[in-house]
C-alpha atoms as a PDB file:
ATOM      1  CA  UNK A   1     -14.885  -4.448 111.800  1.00  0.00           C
ATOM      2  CA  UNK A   2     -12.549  -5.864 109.400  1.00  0.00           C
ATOM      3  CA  UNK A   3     -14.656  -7.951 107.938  1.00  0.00           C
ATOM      4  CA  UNK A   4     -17.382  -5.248 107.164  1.00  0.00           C
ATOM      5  CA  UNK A   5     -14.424  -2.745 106.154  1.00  0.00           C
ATOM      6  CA  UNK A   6     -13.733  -5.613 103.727  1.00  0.00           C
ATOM      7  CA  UNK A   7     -17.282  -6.361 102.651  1.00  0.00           C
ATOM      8  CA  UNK A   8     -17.986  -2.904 102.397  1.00  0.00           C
ATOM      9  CA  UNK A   9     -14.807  -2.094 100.640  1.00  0.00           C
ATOM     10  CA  UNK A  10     -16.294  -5.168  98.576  1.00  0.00           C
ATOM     11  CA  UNK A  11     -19.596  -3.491  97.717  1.00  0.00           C
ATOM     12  CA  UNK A  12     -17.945  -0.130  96.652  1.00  0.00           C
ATOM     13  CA  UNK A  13     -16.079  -1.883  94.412  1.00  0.00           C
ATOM     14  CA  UNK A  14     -18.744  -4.232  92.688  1.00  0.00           C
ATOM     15  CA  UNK A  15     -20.780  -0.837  93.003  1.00  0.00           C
ATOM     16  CA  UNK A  16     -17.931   1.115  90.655  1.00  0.00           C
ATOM     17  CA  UNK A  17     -17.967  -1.684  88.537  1.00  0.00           C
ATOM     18  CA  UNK A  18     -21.278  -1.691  87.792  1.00  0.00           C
ATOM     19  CA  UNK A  19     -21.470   2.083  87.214  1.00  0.00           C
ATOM     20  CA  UNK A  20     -18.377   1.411  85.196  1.00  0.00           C
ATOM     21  CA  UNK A  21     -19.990  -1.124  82.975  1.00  0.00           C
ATOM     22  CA  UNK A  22     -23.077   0.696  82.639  1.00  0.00           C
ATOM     23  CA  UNK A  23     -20.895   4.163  81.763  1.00  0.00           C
ATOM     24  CA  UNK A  24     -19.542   2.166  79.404  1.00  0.00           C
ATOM     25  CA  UNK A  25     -23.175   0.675  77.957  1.00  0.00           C
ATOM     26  CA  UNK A  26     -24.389   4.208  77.853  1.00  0.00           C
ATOM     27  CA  UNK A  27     -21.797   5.379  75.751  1.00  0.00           C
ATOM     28  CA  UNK A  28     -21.838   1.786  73.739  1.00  0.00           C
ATOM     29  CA  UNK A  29     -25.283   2.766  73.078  1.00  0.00           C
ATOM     30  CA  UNK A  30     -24.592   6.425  72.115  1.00  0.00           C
ATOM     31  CA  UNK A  31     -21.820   5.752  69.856  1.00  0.00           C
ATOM     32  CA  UNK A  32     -23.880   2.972  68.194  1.00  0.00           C
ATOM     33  CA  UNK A  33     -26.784   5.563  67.380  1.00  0.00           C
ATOM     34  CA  UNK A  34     -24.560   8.149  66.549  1.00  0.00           C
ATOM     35  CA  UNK A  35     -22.313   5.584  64.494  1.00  0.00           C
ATOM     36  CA  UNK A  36     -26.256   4.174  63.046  1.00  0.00           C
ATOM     37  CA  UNK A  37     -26.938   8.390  62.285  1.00  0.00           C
ATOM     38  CA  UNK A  38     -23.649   8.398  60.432  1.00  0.00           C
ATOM     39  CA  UNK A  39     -24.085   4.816  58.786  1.00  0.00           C
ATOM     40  CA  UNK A  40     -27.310   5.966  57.501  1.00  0.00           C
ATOM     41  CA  UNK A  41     -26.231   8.974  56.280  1.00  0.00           C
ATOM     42  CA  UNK A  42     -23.664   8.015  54.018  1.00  0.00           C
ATOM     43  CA  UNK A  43     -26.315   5.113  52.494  1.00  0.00           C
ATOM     44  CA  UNK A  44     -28.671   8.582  51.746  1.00  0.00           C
ATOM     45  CA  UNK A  45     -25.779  10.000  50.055  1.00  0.00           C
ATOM     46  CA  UNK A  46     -24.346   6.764  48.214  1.00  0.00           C
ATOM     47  CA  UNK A  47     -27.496   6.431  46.935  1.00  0.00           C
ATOM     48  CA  UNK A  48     -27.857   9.799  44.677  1.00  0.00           C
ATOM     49  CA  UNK A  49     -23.935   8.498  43.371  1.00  0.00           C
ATOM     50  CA  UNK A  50     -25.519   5.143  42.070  1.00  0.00           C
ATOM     51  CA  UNK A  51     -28.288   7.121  39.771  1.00  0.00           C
ATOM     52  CA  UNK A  52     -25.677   9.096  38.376  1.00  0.00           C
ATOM     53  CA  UNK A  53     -23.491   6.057  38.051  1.00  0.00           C
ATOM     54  CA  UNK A  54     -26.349   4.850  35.853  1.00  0.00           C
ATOM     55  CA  UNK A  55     -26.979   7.728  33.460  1.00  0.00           C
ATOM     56  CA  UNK A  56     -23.132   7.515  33.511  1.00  0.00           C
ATOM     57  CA  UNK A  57     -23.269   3.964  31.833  1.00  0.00           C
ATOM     58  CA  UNK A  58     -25.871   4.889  29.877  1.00  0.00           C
ATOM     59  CA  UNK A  59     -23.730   8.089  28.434  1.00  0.00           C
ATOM     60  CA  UNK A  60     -20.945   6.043  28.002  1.00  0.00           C
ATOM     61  CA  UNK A  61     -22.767   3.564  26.313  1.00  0.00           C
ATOM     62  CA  UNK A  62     -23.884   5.497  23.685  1.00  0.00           C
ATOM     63  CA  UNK A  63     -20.813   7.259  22.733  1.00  0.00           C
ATOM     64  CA  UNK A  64     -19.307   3.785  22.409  1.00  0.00           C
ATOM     65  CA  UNK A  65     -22.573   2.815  20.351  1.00  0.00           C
ATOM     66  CA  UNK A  66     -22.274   6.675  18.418  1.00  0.00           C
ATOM     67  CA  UNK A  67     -18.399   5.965  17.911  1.00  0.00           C
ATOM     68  CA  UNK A  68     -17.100   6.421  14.561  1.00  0.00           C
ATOM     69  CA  UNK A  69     -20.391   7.341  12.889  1.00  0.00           C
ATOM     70  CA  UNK A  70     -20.233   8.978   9.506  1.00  0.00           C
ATOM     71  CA  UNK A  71     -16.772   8.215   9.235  1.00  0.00           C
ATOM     72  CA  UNK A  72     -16.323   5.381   7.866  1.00  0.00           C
ATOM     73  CA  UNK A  73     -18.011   4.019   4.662  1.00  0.00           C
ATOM     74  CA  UNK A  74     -16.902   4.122   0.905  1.00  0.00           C
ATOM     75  CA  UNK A  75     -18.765   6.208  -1.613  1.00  0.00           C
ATOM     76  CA  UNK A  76     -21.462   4.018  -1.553  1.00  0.00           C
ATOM     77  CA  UNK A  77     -22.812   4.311   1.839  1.00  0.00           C
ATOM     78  CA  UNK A  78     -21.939   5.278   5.013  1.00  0.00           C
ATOM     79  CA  UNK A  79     -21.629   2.807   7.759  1.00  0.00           C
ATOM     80  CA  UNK A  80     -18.362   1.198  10.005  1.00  0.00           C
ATOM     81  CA  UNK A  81     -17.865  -2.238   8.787  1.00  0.00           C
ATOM     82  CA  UNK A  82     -16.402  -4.255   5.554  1.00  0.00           C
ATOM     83  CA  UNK A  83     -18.307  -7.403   3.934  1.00  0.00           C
ATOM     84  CA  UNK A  84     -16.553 -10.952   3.294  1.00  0.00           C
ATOM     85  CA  UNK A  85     -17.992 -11.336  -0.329  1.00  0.00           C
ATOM     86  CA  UNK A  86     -19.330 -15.391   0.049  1.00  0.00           C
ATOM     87  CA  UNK A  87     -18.635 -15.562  -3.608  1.00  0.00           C
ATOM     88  CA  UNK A  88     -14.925 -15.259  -3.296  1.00  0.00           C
ATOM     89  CA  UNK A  89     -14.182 -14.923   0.038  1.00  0.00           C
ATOM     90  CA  UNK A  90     -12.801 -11.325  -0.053  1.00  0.00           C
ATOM     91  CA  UNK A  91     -12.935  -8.311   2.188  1.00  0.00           C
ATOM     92  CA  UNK A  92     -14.453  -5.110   0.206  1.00  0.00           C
ATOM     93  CA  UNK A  93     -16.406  -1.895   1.846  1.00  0.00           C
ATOM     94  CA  UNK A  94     -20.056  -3.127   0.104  1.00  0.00           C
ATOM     95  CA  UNK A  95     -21.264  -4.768  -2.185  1.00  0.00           C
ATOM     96  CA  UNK A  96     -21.201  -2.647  -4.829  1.00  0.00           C
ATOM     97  CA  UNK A  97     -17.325  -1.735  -4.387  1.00  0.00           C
ATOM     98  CA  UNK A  98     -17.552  -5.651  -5.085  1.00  0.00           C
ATOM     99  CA  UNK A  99     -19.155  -5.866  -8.020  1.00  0.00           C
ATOM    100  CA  UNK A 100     -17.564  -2.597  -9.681  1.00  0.00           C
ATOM    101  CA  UNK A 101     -14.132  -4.261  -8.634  1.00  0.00           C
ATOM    102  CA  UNK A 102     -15.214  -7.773 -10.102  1.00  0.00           C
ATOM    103  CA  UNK A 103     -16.470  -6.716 -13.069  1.00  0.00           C
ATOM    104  CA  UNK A 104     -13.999  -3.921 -14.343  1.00  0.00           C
ATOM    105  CA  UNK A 105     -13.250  -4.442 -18.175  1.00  0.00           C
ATOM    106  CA  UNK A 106      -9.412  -5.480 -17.037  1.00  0.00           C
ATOM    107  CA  UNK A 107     -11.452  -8.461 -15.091  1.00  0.00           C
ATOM    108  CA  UNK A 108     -11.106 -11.495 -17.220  1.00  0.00           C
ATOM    109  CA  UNK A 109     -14.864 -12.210 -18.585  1.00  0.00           C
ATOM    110  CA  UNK A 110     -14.700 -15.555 -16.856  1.00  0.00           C
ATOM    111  CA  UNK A 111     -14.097 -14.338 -13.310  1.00  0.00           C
ATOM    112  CA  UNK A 112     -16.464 -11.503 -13.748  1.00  0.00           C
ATOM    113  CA  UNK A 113     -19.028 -11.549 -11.010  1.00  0.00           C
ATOM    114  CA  UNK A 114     -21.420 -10.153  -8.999  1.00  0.00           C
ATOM    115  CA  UNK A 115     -22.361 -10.880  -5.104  1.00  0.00           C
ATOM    116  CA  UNK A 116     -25.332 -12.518  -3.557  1.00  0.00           C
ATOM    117  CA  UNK A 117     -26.499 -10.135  -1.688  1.00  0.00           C
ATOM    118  CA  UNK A 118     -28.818 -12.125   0.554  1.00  0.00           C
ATOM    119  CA  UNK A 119     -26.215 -14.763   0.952  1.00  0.00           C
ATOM    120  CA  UNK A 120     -23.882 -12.292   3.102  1.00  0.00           C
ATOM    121  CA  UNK A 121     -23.091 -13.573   6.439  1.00  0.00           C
ATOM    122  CA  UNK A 122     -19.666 -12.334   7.717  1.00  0.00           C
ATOM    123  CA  UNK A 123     -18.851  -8.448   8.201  1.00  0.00           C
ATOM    124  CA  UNK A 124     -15.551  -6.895   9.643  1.00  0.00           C
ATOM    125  CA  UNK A 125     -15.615  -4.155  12.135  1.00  0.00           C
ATOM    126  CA  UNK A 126     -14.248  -0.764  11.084  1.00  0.00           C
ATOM    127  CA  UNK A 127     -13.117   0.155  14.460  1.00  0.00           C
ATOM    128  CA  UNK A 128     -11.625  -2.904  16.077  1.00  0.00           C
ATOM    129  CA  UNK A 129     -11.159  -5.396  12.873  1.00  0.00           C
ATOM    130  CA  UNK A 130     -12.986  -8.231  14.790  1.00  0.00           C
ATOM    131  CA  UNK A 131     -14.854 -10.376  11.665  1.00  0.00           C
ATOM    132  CA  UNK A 132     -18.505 -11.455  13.423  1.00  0.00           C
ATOM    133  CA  UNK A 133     -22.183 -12.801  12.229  1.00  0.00           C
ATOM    134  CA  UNK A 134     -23.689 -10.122  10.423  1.00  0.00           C
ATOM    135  CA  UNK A 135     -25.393  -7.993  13.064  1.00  0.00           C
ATOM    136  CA  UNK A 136     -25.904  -4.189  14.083  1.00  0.00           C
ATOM    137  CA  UNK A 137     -23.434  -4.094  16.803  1.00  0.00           C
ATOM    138  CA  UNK A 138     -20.253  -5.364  16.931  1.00  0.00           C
ATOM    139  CA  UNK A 139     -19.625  -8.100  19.102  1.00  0.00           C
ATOM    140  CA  UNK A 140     -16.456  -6.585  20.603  1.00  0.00           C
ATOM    141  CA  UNK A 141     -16.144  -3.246  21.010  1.00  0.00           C
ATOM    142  CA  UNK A 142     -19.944  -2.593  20.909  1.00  0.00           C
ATOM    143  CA  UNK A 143     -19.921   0.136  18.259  1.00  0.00           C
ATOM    144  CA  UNK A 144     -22.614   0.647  16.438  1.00  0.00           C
ATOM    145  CA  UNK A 145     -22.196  -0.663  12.479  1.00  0.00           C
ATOM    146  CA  UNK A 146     -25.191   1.029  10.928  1.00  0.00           C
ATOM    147  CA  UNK A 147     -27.744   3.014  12.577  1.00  0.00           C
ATOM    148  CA  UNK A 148     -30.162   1.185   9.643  1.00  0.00           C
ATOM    149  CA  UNK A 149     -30.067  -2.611   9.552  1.00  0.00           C
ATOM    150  CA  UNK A 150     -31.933  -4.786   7.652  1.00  0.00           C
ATOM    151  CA  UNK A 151     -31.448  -8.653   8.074  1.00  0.00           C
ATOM    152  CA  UNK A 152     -33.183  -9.342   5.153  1.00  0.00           C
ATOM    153  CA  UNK A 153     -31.013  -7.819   2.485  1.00  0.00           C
ATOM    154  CA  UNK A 154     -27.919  -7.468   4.838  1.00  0.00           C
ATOM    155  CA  UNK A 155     -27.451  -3.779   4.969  1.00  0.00           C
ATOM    156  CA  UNK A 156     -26.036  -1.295   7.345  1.00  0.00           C
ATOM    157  CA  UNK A 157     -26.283   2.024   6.981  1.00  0.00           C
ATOM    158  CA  UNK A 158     -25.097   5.173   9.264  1.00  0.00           C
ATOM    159  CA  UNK A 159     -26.731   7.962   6.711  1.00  0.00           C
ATOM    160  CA  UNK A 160     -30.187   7.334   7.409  1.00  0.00           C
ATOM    161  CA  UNK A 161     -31.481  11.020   6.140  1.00  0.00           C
ATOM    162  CA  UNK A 162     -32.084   8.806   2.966  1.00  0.00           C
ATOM    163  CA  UNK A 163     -34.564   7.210   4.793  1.00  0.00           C
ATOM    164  CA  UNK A 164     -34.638   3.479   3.649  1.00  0.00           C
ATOM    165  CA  UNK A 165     -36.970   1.063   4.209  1.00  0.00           C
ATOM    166  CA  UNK A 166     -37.569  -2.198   3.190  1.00  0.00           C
ATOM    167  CA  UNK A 167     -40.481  -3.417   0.689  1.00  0.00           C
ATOM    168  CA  UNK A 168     -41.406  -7.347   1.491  1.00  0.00           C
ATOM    169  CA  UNK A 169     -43.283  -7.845  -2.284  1.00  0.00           C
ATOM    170  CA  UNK A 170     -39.813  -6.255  -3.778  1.00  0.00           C
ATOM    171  CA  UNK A 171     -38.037  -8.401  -0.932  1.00  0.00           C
ATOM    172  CA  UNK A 172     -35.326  -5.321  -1.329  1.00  0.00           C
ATOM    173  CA  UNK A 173     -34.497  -2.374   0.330  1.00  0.00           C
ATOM    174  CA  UNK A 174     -35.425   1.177  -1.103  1.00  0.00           C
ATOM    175  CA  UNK A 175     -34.744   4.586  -0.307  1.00  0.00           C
ATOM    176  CA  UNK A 176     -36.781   8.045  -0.340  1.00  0.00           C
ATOM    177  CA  UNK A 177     -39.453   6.903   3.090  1.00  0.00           C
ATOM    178  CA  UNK A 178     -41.968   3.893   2.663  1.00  0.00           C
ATOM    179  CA  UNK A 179     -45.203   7.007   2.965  1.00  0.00           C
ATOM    180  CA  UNK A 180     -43.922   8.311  -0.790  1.00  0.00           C
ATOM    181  CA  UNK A 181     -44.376   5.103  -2.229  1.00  0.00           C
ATOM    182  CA  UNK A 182     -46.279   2.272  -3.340  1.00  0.00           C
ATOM    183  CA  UNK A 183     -45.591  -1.331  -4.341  1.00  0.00           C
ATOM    184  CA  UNK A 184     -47.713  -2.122  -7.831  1.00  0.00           C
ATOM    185  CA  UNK A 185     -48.161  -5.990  -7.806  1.00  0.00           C
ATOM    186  CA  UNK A 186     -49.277  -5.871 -11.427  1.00  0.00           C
ATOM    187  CA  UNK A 187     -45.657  -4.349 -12.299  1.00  0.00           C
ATOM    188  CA  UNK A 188     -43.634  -5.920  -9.738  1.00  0.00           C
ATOM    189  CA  UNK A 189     -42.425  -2.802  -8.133  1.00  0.00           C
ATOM    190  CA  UNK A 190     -42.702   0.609  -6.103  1.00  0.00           C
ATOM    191  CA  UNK A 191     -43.615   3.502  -7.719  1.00  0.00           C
ATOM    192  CA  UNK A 192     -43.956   7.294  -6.419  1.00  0.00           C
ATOM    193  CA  UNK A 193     -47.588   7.210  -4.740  1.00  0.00           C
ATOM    194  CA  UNK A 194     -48.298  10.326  -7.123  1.00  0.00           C
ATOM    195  CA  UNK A 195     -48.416   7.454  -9.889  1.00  0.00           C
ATOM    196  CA  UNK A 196     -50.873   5.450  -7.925  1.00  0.00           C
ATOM    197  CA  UNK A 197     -53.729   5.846 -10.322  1.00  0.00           C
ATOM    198  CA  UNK A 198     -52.101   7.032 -13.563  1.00  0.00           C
ATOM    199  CA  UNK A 199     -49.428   5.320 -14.224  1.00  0.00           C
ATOM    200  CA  UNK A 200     -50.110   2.713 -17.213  1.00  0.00           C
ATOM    201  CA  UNK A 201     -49.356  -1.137 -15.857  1.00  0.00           C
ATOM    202  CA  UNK A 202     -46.659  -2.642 -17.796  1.00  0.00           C
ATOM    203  CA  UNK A 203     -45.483  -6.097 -16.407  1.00  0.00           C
ATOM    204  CA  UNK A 204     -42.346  -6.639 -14.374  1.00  0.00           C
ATOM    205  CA  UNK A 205     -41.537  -3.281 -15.574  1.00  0.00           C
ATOM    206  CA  UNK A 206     -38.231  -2.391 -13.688  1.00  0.00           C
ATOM    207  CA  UNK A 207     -36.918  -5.804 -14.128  1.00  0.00           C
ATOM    208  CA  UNK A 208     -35.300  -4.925 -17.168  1.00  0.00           C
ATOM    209  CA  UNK A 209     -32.137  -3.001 -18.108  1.00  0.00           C
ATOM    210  CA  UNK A 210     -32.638   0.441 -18.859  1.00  0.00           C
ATOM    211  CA  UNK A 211     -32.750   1.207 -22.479  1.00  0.00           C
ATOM    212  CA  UNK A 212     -30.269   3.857 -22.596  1.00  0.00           C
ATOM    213  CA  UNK A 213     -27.165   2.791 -20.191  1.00  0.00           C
ATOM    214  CA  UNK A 214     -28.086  -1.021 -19.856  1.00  0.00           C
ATOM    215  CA  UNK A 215     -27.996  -0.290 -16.088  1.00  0.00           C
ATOM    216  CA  UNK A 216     -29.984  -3.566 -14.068  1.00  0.00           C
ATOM    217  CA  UNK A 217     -33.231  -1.072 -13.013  1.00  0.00           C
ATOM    218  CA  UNK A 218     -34.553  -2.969 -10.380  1.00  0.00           C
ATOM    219  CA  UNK A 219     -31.563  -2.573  -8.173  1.00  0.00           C
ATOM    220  CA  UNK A 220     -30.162   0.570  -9.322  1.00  0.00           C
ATOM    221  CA  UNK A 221     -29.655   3.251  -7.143  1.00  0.00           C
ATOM    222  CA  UNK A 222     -30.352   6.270  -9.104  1.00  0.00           C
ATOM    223  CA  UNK A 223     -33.818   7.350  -9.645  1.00  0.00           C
ATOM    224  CA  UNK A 224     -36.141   5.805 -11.903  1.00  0.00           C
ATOM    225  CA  UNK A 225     -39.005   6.791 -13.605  1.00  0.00           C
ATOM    226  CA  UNK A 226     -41.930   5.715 -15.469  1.00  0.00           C
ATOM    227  CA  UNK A 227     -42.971   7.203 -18.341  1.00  0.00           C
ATOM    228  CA  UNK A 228     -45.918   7.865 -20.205  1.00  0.00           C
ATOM    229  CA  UNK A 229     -46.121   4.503 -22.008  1.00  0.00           C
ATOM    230  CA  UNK A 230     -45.293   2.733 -18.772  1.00  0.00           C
ATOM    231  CA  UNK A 231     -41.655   1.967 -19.684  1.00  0.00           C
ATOM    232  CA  UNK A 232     -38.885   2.543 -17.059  1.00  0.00           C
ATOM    233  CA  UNK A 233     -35.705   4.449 -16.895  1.00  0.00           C
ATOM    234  CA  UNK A 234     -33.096   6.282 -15.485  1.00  0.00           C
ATOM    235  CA  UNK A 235     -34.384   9.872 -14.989  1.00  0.00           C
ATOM    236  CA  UNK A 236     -30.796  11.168 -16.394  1.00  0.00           C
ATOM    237  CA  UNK A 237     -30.599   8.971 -18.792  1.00  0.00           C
ATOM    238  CA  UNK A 238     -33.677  10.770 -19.971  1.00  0.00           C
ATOM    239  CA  UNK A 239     -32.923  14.066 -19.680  1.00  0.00           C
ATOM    240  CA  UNK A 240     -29.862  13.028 -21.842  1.00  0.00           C
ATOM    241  CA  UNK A 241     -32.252  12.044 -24.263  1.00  0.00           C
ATOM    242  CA  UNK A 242     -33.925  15.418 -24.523  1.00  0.00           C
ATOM    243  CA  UNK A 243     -30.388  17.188 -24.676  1.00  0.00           C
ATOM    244  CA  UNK A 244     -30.171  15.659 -28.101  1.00  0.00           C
ATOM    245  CA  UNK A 245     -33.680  16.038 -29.125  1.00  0.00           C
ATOM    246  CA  UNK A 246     -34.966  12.573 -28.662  1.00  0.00           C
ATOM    247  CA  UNK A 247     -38.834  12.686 -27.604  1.00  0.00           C
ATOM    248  CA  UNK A 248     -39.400   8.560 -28.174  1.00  0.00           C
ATOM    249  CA  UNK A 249     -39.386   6.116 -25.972  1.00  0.00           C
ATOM    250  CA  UNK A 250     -36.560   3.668 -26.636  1.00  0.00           C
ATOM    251  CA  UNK A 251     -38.434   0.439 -26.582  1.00  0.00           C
ATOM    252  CA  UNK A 252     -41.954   1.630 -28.051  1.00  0.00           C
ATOM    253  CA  UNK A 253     -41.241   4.491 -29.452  1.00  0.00           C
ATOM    254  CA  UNK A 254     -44.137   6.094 -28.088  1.00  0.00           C
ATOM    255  CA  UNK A 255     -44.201  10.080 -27.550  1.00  0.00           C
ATOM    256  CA  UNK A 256     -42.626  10.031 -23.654  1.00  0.00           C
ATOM    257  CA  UNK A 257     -43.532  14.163 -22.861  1.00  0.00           C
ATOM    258  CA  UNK A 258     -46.580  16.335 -23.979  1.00  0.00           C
ATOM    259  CA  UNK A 259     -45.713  16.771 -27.947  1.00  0.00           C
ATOM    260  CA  UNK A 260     -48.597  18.906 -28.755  1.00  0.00           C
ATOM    261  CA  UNK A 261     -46.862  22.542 -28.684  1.00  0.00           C
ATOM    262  CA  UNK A 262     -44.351  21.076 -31.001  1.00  0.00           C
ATOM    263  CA  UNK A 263     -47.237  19.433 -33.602  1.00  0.00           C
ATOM    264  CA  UNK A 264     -48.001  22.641 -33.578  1.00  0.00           C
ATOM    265  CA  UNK A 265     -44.763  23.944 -34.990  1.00  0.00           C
ATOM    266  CA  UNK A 266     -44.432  21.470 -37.201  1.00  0.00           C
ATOM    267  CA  UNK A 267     -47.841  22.110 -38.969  1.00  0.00           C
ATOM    268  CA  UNK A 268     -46.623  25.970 -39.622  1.00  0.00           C
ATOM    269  CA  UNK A 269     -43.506  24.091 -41.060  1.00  0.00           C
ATOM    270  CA  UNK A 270     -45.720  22.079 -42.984  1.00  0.00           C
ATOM    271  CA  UNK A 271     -47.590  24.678 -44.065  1.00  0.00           C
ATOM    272  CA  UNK A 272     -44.711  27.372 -45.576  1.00  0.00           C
ATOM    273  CA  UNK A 273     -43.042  24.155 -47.281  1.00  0.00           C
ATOM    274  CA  UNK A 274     -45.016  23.121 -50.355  1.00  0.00           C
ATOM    275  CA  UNK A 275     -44.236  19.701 -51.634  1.00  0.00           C
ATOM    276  CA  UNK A 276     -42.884  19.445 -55.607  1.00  0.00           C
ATOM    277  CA  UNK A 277     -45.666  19.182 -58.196  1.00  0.00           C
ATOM    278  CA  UNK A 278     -44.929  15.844 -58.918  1.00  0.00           C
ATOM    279  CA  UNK A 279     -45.418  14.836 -55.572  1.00  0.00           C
ATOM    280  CA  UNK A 280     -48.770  16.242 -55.007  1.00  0.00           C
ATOM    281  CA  UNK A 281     -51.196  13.647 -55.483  1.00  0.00           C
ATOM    282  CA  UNK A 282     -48.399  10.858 -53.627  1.00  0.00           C
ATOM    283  CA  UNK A 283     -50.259   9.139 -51.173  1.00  0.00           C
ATOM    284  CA  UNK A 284     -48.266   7.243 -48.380  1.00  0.00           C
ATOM    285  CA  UNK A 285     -49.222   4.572 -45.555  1.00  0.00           C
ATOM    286  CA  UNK A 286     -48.055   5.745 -41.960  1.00  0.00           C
ATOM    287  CA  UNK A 287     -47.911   4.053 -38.982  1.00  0.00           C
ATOM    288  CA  UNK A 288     -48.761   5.851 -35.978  1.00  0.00           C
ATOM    289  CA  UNK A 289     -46.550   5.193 -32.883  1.00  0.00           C
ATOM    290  CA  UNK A 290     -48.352   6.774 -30.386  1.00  0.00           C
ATOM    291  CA  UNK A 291     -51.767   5.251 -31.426  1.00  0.00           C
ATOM    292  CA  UNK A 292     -50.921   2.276 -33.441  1.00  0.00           C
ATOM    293  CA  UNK A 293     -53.007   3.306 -36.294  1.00  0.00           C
ATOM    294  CA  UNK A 294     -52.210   2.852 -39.752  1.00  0.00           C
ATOM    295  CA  UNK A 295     -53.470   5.507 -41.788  1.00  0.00           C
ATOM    296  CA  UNK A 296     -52.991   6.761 -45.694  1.00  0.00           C
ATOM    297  CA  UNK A 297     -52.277   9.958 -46.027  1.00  0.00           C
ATOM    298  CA  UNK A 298     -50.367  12.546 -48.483  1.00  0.00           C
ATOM    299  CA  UNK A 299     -47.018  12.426 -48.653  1.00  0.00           C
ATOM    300  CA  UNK A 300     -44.816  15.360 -47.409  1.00  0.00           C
ATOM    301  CA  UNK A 301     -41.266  15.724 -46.932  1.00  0.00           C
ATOM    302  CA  UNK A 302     -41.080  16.889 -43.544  1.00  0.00           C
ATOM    303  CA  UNK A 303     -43.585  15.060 -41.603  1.00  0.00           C
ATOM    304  CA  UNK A 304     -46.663  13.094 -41.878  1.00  0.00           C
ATOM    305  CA  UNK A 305     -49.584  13.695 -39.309  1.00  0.00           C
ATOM    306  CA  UNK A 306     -51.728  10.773 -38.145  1.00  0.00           C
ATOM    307  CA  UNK A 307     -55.367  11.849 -38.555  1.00  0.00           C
ATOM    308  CA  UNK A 308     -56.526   9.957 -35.384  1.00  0.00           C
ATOM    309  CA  UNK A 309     -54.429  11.133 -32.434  1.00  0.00           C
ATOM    310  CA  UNK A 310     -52.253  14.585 -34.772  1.00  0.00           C
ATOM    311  CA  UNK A 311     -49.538  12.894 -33.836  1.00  0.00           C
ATOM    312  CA  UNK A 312     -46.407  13.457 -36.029  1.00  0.00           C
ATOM    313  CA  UNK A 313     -44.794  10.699 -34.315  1.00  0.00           C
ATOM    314  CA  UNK A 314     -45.380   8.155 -37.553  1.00  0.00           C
ATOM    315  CA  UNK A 315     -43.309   6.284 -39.861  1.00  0.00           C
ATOM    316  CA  UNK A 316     -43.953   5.188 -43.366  1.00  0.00           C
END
């Protein structure tokens, strides 16, 4: 009886721990799908935190790309980084701070010089002073330097409501949007597309000075213009011209506006002043500048009219 108390006893308690371990199993396996529910649920949720931890970078990288724009620059243009000039090895804003600085009249002639633009290699952050390759965006702190870039004529520029572009027969940069102009091989430049098919051809015609300020045309930034005769200049330098009543083309000396209202005028001038009797049978050769003609004709004190165009533009 003992023995079977004992084996029974035995039993009961191999029994209990079975049910035990199972017990435990159960609730092994219950916490492990309830711990797999909760596992699971958190990955669902981490995973909405990783989008916006994308569009986060992205927002963050473009205000550091957007940092500083529009103000830095020098009154030249607009951009956030300096130049090392290759020509002397010194730090200025642009080029053309360069070449106003190196060729003021208190610069001795000697030393007076202008920069290569093409040969420009280092630039200087504006925001974290780190000196890099020429590039749009600095090395460093990853600003942006110039929301234009060209790698051709080394230029950065933030203001690009001037919309540049870049002409490959003018191998320069230009401003005003590549659709309102058009590159003239025959002249060696762009002109305003309304020119396309009127304006007269004159050879490498912007790579001159212009006749009235001696200003380099082909790489000036003010606006040019062609003008009847197909000479180039500065539009204000032109306008000057007309403030003081001068109609003539500098270099030709060929009528530059519509002169036909004021022939006009000058023929009822012509008319009310009567020449001296003993200058009434003078007969003078005129050159015409407009038409080239020579011409003899009588000789007035005023004016004298070329028969073949009615130009007055002439000289004796």
């Amino acid at each position: 009886m003992a023995l079977e108390a004992v084996d029974h006893s035995g039993t009961l308690q191999v029994e209990s721990k079975i049910s035990q371990m199972m017990l435990a199993e159960e609730n092994e396996n219950v916490n492990s799908v309830e711990g797999g529910e909760s596992h699971l649920q958190p990955s669902l949720k981490e995973h909405v935190p990783a989008e916006e931890s994308i569009s986060q970078k992205k927002i963050t990288s473009t205000e550091t790309l957007n940092k500083g724009y529009l103000e830095y620059g020098c009154s030249h243009y607009r951009r956030r980084c300096k130049i090392r000039a290759p020509c002397c090895d010194e730090i200025f804003d642009c080029r053309h701070c360069h070449n106003e600085a190196k060729n003021d009249i208190c610069v001795d002639q000697k030393l007076r010089h202008e920069i290569p633009r093409h040969m420009i290699q280092k630039v200087i952050c504006s925001l974290c002073n780190t000196e890099q390759e020429i590039q749009q965006v600095c090395t460093n702190c990853g600003a942006c330097m110039g929301r234009y870039y060209c790698g051709i004529c080394k230029l950065l520029e933030d203001d690009t409501s001037k919309k540049q572009f870049h002409c490959d027969p003018c191998g320069i940069c230009r401003i005003g949007g590549s659709e309102k102009f058009f590159h003239c091989d025959r002249c060696e430049c762009c002109y305003s597309v309304v020119l396309k098919s009127s304006h007269p051809c004159v050879e490498r015609a912007m790579h001159q000075d212009c006749p009235v300020c001696f200003e380099y045309l082909f790489e000036s930034r003010k606006e040019v213009i062609a003008m009847l005769c197909g000479h180039t200049m500065h539009r204000e330098c032109l306008e000057e011209m007309q403030e003081h009543s001068r109609y003539a083309c500098p270099i030709c000396s060929k009528s530059v506006f519509d002169m036909s209202k004021v022939w006009e005028i000058i023929d009822m001038k012509i008319a009310a002043t009567p020449v001296p009797p003993y200058f009434a049978d003078k007969m003078v050769w005129i050159l015409c500048n407009d038409c080239g003609s020579n011409s003899e004709v009588k000789y007035h004190v005023l004016a004298h009219k070329c028969p073949e165009c009615k130009s007055y533009n002439t000289r004796l």
